[in-house]
PDB file of N, CA and C in Angstrom:
ATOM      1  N   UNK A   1      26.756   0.938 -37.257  1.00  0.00           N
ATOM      2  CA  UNK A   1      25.482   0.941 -37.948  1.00  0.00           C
ATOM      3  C   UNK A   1      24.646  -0.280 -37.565  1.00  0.00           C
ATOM      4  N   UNK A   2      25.428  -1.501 -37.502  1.00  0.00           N
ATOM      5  CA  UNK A   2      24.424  -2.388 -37.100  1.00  0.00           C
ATOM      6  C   UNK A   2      24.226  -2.809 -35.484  1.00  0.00           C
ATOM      7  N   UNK A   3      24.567  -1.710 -34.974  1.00  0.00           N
ATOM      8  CA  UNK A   3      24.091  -1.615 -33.438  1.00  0.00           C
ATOM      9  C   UNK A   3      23.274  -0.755 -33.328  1.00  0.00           C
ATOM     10  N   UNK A   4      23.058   0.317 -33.886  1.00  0.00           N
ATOM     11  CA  UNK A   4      22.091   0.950 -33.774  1.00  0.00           C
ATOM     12  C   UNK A   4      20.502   0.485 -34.477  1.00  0.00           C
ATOM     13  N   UNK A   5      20.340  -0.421 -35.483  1.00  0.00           N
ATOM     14  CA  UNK A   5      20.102  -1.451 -36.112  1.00  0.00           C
ATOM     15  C   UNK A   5      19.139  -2.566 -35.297  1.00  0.00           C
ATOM     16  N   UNK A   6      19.878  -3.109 -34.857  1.00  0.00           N
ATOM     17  CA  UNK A   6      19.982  -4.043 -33.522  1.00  0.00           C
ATOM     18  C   UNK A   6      18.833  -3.433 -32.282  1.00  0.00           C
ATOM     19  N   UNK A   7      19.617  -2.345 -31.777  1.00  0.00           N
ATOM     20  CA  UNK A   7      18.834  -1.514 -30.732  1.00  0.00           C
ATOM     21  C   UNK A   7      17.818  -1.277 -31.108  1.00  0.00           C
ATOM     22  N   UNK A   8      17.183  -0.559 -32.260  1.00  0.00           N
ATOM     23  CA  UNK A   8      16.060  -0.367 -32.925  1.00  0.00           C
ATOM     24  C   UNK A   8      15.070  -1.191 -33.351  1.00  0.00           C
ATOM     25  N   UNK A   9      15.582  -2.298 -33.719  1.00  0.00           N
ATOM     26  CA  UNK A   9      14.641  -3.442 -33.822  1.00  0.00           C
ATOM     27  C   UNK A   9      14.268  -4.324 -32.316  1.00  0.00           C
ATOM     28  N   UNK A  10      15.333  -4.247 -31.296  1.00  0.00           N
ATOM     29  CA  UNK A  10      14.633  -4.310 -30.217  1.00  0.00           C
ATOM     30  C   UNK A  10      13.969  -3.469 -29.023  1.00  0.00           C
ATOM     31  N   UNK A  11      13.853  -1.723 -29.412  1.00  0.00           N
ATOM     32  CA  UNK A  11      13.031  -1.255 -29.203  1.00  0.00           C
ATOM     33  C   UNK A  11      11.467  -1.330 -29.762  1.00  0.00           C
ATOM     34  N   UNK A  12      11.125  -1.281 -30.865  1.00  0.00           N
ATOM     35  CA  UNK A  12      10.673  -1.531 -31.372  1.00  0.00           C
ATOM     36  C   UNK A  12       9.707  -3.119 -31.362  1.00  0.00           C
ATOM     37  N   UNK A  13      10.640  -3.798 -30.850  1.00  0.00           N
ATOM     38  CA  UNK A  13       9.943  -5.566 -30.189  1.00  0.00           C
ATOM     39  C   UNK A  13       9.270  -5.363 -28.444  1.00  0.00           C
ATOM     40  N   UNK A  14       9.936  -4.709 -28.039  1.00  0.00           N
ATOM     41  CA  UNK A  14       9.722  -3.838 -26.496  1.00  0.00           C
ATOM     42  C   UNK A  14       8.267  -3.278 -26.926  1.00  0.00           C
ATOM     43  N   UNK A  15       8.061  -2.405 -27.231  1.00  0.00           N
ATOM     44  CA  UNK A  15       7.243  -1.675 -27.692  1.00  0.00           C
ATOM     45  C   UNK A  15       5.793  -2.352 -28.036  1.00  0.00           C
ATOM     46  N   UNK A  16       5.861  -3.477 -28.559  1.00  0.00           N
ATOM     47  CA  UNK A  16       4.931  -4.476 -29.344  1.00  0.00           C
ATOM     48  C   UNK A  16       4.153  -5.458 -28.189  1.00  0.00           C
ATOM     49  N   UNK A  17       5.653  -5.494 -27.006  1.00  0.00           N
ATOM     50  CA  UNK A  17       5.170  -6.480 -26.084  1.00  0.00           C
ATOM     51  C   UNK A  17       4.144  -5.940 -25.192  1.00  0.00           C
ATOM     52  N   UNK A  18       3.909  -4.285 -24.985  1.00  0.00           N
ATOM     53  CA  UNK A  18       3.172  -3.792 -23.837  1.00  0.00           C
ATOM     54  C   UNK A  18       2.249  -3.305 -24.969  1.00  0.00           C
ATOM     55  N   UNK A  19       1.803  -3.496 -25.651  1.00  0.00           N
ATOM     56  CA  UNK A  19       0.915  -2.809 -26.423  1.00  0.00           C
ATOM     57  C   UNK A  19      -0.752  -3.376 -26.261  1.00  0.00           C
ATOM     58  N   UNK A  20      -1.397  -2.653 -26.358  1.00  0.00           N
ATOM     59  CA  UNK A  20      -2.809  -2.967 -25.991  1.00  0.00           C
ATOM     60  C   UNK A  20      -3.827  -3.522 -26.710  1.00  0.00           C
ATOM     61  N   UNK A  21      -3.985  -4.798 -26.075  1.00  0.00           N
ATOM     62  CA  UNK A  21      -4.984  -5.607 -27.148  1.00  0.00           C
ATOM     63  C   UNK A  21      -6.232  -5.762 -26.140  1.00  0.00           C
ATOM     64  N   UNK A  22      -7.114  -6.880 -26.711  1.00  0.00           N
ATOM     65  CA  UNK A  22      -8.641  -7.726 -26.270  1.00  0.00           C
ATOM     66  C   UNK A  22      -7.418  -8.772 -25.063  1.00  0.00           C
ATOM     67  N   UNK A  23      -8.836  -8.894 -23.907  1.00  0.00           N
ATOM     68  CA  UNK A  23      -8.000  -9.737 -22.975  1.00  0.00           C
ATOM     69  C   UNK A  23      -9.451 -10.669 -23.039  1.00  0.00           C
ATOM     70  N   UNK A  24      -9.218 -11.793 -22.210  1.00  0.00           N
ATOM     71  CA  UNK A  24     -10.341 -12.534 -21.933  1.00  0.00           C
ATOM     72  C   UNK A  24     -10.444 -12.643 -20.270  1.00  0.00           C
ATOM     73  N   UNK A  25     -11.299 -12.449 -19.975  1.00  0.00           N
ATOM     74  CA  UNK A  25     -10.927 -13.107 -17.810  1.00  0.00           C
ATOM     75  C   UNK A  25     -12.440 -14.014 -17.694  1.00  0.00           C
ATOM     76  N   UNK A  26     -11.994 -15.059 -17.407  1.00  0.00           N
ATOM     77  CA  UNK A  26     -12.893 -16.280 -17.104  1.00  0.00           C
ATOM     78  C   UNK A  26     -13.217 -16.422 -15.768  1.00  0.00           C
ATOM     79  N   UNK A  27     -14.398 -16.328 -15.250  1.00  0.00           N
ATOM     80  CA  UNK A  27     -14.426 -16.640 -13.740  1.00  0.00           C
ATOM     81  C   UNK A  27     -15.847 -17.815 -13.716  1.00  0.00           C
ATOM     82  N   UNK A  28     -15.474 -18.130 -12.749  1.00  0.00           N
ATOM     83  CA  UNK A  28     -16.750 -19.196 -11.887  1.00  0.00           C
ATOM     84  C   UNK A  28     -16.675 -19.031 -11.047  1.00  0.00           C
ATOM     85  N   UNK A  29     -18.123 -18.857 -10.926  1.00  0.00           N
ATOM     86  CA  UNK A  29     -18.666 -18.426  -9.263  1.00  0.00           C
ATOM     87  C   UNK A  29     -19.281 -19.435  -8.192  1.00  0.00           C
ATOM     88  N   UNK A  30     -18.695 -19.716  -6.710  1.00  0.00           N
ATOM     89  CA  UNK A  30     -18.901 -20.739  -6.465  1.00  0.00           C
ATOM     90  C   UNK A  30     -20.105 -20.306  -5.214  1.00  0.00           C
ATOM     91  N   UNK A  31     -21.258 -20.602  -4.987  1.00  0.00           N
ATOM     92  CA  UNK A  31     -21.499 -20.281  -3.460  1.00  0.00           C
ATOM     93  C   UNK A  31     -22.109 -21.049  -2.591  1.00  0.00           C
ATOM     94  N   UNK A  32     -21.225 -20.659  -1.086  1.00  0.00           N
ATOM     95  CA  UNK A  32     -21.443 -21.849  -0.249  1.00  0.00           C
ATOM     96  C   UNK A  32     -22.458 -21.054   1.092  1.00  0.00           C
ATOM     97  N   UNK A  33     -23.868 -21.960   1.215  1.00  0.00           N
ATOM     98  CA  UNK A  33     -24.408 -21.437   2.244  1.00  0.00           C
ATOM     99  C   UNK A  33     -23.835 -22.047   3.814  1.00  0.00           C
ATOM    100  N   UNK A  34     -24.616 -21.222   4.668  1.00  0.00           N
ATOM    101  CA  UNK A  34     -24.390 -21.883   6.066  1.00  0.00           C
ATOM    102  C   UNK A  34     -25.365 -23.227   6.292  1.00  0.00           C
ATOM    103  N   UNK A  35     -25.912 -23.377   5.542  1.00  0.00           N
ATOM    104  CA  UNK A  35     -26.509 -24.979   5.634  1.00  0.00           C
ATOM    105  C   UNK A  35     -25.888 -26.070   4.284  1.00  0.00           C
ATOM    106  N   UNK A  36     -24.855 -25.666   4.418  1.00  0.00           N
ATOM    107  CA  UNK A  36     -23.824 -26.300   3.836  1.00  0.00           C
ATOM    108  C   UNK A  36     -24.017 -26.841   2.215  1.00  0.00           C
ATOM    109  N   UNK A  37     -25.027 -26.198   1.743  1.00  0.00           N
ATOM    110  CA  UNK A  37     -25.389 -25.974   0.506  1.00  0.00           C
ATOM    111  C   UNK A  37     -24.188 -25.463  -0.787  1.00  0.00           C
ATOM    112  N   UNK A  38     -23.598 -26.126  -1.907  1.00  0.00           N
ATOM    113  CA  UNK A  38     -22.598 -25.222  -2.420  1.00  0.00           C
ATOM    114  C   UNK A  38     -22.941 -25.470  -3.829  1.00  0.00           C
ATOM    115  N   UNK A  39     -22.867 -24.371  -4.471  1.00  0.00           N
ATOM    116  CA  UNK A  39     -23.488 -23.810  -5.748  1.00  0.00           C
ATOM    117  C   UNK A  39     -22.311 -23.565  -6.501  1.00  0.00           C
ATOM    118  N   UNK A  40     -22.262 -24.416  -7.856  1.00  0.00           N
ATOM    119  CA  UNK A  40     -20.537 -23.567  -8.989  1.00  0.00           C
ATOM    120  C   UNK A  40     -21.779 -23.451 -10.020  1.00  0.00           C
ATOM    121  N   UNK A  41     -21.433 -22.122 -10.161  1.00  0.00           N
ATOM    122  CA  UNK A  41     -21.822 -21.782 -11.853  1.00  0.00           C
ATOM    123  C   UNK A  41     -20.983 -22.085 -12.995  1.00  0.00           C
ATOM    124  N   UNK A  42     -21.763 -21.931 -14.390  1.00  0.00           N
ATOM    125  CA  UNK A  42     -20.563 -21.989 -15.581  1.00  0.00           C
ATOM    126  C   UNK A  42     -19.739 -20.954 -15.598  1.00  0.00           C
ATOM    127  N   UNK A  43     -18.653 -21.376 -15.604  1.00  0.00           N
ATOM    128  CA  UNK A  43     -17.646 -20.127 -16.279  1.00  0.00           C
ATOM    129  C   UNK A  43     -18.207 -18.819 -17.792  1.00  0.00           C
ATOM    130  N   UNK A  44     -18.378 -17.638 -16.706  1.00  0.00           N
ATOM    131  CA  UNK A  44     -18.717 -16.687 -17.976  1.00  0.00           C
ATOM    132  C   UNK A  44     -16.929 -16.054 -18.257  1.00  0.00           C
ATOM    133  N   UNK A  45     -17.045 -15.689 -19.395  1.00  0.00           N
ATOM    134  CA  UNK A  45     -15.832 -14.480 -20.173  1.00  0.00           C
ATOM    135  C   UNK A  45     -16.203 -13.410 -20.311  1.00  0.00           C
ATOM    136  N   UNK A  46     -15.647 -12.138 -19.678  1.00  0.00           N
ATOM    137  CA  UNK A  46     -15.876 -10.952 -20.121  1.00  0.00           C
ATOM    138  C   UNK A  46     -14.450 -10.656 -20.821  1.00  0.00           C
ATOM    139  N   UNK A  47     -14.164 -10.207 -21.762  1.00  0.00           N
ATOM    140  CA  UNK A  47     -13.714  -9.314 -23.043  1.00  0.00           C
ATOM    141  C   UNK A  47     -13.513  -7.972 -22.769  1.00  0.00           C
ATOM    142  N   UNK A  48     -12.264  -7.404 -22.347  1.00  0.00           N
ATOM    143  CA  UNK A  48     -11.668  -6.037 -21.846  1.00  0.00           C
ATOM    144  C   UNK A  48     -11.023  -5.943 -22.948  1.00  0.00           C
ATOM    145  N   UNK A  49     -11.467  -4.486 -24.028  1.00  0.00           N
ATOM    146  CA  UNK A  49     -11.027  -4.169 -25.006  1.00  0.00           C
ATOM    147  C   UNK A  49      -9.880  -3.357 -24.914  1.00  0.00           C
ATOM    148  N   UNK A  50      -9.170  -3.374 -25.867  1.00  0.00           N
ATOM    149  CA  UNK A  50      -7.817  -2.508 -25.849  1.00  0.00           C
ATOM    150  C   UNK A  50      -7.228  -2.684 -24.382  1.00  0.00           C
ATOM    151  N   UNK A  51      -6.621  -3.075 -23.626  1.00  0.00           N
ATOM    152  CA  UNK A  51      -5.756  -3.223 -22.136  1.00  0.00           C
ATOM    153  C   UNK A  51      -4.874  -3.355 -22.169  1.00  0.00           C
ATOM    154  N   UNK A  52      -4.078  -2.862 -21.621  1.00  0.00           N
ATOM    155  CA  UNK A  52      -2.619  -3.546 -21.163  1.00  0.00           C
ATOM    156  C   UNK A  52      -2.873  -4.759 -20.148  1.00  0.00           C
ATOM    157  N   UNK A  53      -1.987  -5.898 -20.242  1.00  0.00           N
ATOM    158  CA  UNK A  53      -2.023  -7.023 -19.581  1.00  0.00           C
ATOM    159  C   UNK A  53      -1.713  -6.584 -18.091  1.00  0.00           C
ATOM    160  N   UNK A  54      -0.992  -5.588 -17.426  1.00  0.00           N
ATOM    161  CA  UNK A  54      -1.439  -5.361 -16.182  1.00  0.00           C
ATOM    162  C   UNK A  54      -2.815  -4.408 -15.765  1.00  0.00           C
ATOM    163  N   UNK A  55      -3.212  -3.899 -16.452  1.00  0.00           N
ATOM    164  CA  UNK A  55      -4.172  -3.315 -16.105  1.00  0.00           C
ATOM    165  C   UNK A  55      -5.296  -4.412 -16.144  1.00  0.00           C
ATOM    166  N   UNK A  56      -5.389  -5.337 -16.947  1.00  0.00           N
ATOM    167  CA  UNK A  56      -6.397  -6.349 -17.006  1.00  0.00           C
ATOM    168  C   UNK A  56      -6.391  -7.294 -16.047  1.00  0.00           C
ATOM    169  N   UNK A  57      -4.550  -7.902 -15.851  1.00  0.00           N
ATOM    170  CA  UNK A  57      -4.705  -8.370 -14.518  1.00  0.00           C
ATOM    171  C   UNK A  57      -5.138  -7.807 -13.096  1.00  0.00           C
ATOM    172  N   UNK A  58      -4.915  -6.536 -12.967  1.00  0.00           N
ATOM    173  CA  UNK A  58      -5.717  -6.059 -11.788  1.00  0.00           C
ATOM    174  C   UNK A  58      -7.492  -6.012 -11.635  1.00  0.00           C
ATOM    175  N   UNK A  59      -8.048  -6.306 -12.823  1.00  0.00           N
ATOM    176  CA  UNK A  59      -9.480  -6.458 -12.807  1.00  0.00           C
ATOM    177  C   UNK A  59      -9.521  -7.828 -12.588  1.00  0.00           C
ATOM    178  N   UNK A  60      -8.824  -8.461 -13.715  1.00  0.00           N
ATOM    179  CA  UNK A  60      -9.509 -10.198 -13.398  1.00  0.00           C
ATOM    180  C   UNK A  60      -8.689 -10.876 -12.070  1.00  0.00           C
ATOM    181  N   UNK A  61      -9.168 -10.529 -11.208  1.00  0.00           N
ATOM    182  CA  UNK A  61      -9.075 -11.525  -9.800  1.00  0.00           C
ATOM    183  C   UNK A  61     -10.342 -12.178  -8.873  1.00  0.00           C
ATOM    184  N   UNK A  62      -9.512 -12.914  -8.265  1.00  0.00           N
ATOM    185  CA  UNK A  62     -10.579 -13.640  -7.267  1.00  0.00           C
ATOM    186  C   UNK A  62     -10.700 -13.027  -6.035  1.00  0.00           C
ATOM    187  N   UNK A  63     -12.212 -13.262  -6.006  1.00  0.00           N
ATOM    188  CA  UNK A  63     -12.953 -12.192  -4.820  1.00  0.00           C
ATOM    189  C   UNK A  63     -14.051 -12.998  -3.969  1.00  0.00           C
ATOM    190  N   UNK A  64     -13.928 -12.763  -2.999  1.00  0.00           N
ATOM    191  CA  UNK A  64     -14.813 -13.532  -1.809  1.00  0.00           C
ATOM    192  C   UNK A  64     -15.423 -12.850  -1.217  1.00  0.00           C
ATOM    193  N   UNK A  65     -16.885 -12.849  -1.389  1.00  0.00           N
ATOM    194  CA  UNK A  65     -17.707 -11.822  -0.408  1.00  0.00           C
ATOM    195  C   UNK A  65     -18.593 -12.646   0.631  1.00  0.00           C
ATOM    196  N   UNK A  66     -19.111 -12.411   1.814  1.00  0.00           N
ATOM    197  CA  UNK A  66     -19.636 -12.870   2.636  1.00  0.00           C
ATOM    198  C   UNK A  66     -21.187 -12.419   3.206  1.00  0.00           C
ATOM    199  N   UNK A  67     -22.179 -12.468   3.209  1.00  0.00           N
ATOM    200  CA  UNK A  67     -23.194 -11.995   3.230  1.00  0.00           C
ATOM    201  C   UNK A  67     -23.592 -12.315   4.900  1.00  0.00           C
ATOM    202  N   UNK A  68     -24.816 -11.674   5.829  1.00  0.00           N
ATOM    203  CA  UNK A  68     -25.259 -12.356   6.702  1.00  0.00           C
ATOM    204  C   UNK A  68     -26.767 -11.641   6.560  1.00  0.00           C
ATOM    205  N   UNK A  69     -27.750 -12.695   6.561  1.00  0.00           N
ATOM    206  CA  UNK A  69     -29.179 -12.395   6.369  1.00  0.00           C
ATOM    207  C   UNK A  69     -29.546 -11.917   7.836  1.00  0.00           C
ATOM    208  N   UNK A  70     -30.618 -11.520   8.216  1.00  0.00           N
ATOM    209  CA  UNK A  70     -31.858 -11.273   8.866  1.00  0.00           C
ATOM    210  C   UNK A  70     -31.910 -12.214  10.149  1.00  0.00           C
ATOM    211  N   UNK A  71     -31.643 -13.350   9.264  1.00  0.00           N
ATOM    212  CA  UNK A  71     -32.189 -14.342  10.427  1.00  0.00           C
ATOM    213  C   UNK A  71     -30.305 -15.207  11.152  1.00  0.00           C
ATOM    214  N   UNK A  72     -29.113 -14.429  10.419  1.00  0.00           N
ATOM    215  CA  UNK A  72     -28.127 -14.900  10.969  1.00  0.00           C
ATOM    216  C   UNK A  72     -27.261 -16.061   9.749  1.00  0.00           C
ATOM    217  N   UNK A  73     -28.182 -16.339   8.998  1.00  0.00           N
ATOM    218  CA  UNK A  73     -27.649 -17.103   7.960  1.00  0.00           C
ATOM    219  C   UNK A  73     -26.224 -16.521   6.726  1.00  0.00           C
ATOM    220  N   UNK A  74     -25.518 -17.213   6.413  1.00  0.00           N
ATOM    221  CA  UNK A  74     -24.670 -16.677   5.920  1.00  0.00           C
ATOM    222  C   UNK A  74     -24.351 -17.706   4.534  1.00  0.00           C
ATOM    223  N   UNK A  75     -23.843 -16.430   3.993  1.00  0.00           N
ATOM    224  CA  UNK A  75     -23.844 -16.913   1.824  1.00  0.00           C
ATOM    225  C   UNK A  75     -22.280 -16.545   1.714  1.00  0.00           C
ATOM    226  N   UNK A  76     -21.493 -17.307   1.268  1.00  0.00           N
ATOM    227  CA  UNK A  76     -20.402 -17.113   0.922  1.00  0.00           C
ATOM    228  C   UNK A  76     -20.391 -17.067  -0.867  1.00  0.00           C
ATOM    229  N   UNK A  77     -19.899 -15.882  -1.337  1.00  0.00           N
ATOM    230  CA  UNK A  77     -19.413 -15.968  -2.783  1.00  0.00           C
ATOM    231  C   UNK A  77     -18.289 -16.215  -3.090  1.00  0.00           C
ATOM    232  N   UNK A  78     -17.924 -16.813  -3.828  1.00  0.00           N
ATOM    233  CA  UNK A  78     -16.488 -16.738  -4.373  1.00  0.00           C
ATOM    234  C   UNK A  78     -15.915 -16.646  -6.061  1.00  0.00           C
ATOM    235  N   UNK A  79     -15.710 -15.706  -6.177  1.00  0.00           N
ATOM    236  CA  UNK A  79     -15.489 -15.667  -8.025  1.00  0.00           C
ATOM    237  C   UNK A  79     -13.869 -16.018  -7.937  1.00  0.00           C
ATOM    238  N   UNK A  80     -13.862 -16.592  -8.270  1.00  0.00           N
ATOM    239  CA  UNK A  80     -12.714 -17.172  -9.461  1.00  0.00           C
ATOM    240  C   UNK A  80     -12.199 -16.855 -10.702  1.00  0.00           C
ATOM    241  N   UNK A  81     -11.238 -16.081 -10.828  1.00  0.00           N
ATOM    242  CA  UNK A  81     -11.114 -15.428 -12.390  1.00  0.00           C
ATOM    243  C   UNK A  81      -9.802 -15.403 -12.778  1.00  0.00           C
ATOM    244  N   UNK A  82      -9.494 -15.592 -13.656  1.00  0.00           N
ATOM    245  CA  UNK A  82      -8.278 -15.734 -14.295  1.00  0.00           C
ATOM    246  C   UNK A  82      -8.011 -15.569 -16.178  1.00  0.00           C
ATOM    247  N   UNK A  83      -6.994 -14.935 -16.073  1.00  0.00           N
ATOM    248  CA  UNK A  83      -7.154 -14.004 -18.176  1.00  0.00           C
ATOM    249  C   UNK A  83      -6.841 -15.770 -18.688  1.00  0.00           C
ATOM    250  N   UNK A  84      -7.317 -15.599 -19.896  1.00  0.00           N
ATOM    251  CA  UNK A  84      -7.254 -16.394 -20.661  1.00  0.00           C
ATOM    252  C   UNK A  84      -6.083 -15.758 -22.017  1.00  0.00           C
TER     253      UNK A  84
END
């Protein structure tokens, strides 16, 4: 009886740990031109309601995009993000 007991209360703790809450993911965005110009913004939070913590970690990551203008010039982005 008190293994089954046991088992049940740690199913039940299992259960609690993947369960879906509010996440936070913090990023700052940094950007660096080709005239060596480099820009950090404030850290914004976006708020992913109800998630599982892997599903949230696959949104909040860091991402680097690269731009090239018209005239050859180039903008580097870089977000920075990480759950809180």
């Amino acid at each position: 009886m008190k293994k089954i007991t046991l088992l049940a209360i740690a199913v039940v703790a299992i259960s609690f740990a993947s369960c879906k809450k509010d996440r936070d993911c913090e990023c700052t965005t940094t950007t660096v031109s080709s005239s060596g110009t480099t820009t950090t913004g404030t850290a914004q939070v976006t708020t992913y309601k109800d998630i599982k913590g892997g599903e949230a970690k696959s949104i909040c990551q860091k991402s680097v995009n690269t731009t090239v203008s018209g005239s050859g010039a180039t903008t580097t982005r870089t977000d920075d993000c990480k759950l809180k």
